[in-house]
N, C-alpha and C. Protein backbone atom coordinates (compact mmCIF):
# COMPACT_ATOMS: atom_id res chain seq x y z
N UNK A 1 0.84 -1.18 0.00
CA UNK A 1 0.00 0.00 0.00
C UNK A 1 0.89 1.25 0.00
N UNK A 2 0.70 2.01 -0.73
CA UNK A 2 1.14 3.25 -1.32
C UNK A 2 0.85 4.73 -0.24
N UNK A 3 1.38 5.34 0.31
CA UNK A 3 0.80 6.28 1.56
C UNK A 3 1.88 7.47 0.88
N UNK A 4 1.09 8.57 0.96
CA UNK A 4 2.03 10.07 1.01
C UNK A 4 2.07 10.66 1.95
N UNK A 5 3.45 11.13 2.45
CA UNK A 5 3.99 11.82 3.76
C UNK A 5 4.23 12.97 2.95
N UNK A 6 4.86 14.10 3.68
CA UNK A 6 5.52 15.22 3.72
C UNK A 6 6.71 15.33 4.21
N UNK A 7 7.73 15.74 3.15
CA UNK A 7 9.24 15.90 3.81
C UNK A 7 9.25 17.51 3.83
N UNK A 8 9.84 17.58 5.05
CA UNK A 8 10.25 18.76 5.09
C UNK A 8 11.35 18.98 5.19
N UNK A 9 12.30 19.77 4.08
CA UNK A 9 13.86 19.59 3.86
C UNK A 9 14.37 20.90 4.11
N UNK A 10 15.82 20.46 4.07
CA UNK A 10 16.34 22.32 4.33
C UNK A 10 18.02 21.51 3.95
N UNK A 11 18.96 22.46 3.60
CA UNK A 11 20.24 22.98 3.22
C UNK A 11 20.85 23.32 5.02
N UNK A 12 21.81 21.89 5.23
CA UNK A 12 22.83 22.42 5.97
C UNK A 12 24.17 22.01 6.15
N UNK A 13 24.75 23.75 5.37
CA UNK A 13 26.29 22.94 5.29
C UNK A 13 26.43 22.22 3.49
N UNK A 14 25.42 22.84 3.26
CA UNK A 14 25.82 21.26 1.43
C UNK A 14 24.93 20.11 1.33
N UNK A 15 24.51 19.68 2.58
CA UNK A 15 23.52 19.06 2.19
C UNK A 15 21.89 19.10 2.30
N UNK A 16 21.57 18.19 1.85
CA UNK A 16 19.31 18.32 2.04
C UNK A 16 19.59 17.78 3.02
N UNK A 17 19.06 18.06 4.02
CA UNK A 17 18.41 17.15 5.52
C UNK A 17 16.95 17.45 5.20
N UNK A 18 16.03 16.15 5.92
CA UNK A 18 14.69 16.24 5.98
C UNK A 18 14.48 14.99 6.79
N UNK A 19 12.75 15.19 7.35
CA UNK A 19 12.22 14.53 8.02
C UNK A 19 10.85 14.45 7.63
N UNK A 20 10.10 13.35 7.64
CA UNK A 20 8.51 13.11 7.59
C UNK A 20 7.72 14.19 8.19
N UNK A 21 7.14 14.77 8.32
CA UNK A 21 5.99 15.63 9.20
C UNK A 21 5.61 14.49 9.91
N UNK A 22 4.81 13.89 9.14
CA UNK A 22 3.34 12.53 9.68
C UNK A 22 4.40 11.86 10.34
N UNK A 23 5.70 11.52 10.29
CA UNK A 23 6.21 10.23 10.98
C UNK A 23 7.47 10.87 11.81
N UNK A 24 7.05 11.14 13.12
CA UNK A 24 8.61 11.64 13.81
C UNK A 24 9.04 10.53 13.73
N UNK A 25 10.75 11.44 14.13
CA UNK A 25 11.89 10.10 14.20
C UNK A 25 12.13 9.62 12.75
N UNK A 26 11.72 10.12 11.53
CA UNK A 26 12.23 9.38 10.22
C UNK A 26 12.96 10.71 9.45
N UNK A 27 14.22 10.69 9.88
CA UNK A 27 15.40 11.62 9.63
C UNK A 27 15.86 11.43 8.48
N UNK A 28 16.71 12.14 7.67
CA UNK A 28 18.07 11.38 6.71
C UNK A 28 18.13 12.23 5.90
N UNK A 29 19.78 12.55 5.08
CA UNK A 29 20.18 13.86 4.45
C UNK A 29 20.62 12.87 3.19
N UNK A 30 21.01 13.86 2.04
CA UNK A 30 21.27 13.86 1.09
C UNK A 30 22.51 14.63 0.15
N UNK A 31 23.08 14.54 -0.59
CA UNK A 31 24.04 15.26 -1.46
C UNK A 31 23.09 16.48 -2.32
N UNK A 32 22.12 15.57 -2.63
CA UNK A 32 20.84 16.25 -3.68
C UNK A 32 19.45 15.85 -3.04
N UNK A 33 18.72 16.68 -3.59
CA UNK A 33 17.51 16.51 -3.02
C UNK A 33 16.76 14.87 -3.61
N UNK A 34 17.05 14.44 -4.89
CA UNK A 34 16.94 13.03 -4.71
C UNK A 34 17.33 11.86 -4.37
N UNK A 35 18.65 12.36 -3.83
CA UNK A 35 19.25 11.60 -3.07
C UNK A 35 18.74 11.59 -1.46
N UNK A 36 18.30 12.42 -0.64
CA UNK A 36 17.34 12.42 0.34
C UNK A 36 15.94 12.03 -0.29
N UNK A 37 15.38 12.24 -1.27
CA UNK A 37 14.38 11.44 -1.31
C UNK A 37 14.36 9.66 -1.17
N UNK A 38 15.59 9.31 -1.61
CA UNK A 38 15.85 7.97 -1.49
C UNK A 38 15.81 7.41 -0.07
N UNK A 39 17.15 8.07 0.83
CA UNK A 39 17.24 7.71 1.98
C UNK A 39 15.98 8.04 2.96
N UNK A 40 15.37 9.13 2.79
CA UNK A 40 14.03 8.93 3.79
C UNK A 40 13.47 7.87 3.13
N UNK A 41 13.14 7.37 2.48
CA UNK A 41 12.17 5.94 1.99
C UNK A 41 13.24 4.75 2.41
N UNK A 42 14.31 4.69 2.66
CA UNK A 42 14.82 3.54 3.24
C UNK A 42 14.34 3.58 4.61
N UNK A 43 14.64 5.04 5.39
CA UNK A 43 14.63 5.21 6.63
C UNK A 43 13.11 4.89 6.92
N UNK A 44 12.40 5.13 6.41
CA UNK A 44 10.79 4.52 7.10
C UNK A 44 10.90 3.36 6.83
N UNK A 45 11.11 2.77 5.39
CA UNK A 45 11.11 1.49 5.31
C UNK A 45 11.81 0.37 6.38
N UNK A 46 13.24 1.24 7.16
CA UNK A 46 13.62 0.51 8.40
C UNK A 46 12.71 0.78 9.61
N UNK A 47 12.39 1.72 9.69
CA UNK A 47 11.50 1.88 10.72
C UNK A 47 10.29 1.04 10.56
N UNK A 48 9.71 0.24 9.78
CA UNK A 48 8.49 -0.10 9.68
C UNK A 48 8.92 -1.65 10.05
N UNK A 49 10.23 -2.18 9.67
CA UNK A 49 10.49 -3.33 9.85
C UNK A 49 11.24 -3.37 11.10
N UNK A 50 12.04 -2.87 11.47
CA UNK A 50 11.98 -2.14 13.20
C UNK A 50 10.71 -2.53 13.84
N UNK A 51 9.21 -1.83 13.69
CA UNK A 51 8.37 -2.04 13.85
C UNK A 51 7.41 -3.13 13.93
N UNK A 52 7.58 -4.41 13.26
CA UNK A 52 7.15 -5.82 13.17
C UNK A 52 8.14 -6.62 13.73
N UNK A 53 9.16 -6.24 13.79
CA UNK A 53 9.81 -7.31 14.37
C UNK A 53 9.95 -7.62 15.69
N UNK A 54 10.08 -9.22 16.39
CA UNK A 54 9.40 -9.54 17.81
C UNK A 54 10.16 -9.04 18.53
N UNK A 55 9.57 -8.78 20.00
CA UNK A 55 10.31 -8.26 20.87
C UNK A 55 11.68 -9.08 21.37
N UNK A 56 12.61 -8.59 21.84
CA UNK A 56 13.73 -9.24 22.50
C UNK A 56 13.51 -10.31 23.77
N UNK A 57 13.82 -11.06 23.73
CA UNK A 57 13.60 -12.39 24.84
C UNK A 57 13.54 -11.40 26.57
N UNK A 58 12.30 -11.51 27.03
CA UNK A 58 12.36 -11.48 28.62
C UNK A 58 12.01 -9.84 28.27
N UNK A 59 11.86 -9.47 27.36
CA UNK A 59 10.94 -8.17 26.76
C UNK A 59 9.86 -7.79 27.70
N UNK A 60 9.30 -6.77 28.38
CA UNK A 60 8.32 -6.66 28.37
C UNK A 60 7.96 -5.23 28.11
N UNK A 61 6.41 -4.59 28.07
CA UNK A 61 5.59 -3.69 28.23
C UNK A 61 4.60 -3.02 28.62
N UNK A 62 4.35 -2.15 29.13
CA UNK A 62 3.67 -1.42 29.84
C UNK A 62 3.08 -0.60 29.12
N UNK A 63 1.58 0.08 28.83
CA UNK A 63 1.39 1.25 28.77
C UNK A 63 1.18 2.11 29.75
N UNK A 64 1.39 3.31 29.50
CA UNK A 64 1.60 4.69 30.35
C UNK A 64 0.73 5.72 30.29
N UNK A 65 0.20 6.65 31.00
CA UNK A 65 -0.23 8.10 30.66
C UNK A 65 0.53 8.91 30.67
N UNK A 66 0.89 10.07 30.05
CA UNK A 66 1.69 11.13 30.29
C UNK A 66 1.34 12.09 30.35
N UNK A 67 1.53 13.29 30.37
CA UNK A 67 0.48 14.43 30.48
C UNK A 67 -0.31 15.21 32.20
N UNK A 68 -1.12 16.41 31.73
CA UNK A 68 -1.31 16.77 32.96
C UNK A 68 -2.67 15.71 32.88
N UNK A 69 -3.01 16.07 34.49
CA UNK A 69 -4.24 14.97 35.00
C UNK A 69 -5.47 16.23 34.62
């Protein structure tokens, strides 16, 4: 399935840096701006498989609230 994000890029130093809007945490720079288009699509693509894969042996989890009461 096919999904469109938003990169938001910028020039630092020589290169494109950018990040997802919709997806914090999916970073990654470039020489050229299609060259950051590449690496953010790896970088979610690791993050998504990051994401399915099982937890570590003796793993556990909790959910939390955060925030005011």
């Amino acid at each position: 399935m096919q999904r469109t994000f938003t990169l938001e890029y910028w020039l630092d130093d020589g290169w494109y840096v950018g990040k997802l809007r919709e997806v914090p945490g999916v970073f990654s720079q470039g020489e050229t701006l299609d060259e950051l288009e590449e690496n953010i699509r790896e970088a979610y693509d690791l993050m998504l498989e990051e994401a399915v894969q099982p937890q570590q042996s003796g793993m556990e989890t909790k959910e939390i609230t955060i925030g005011a009461e």
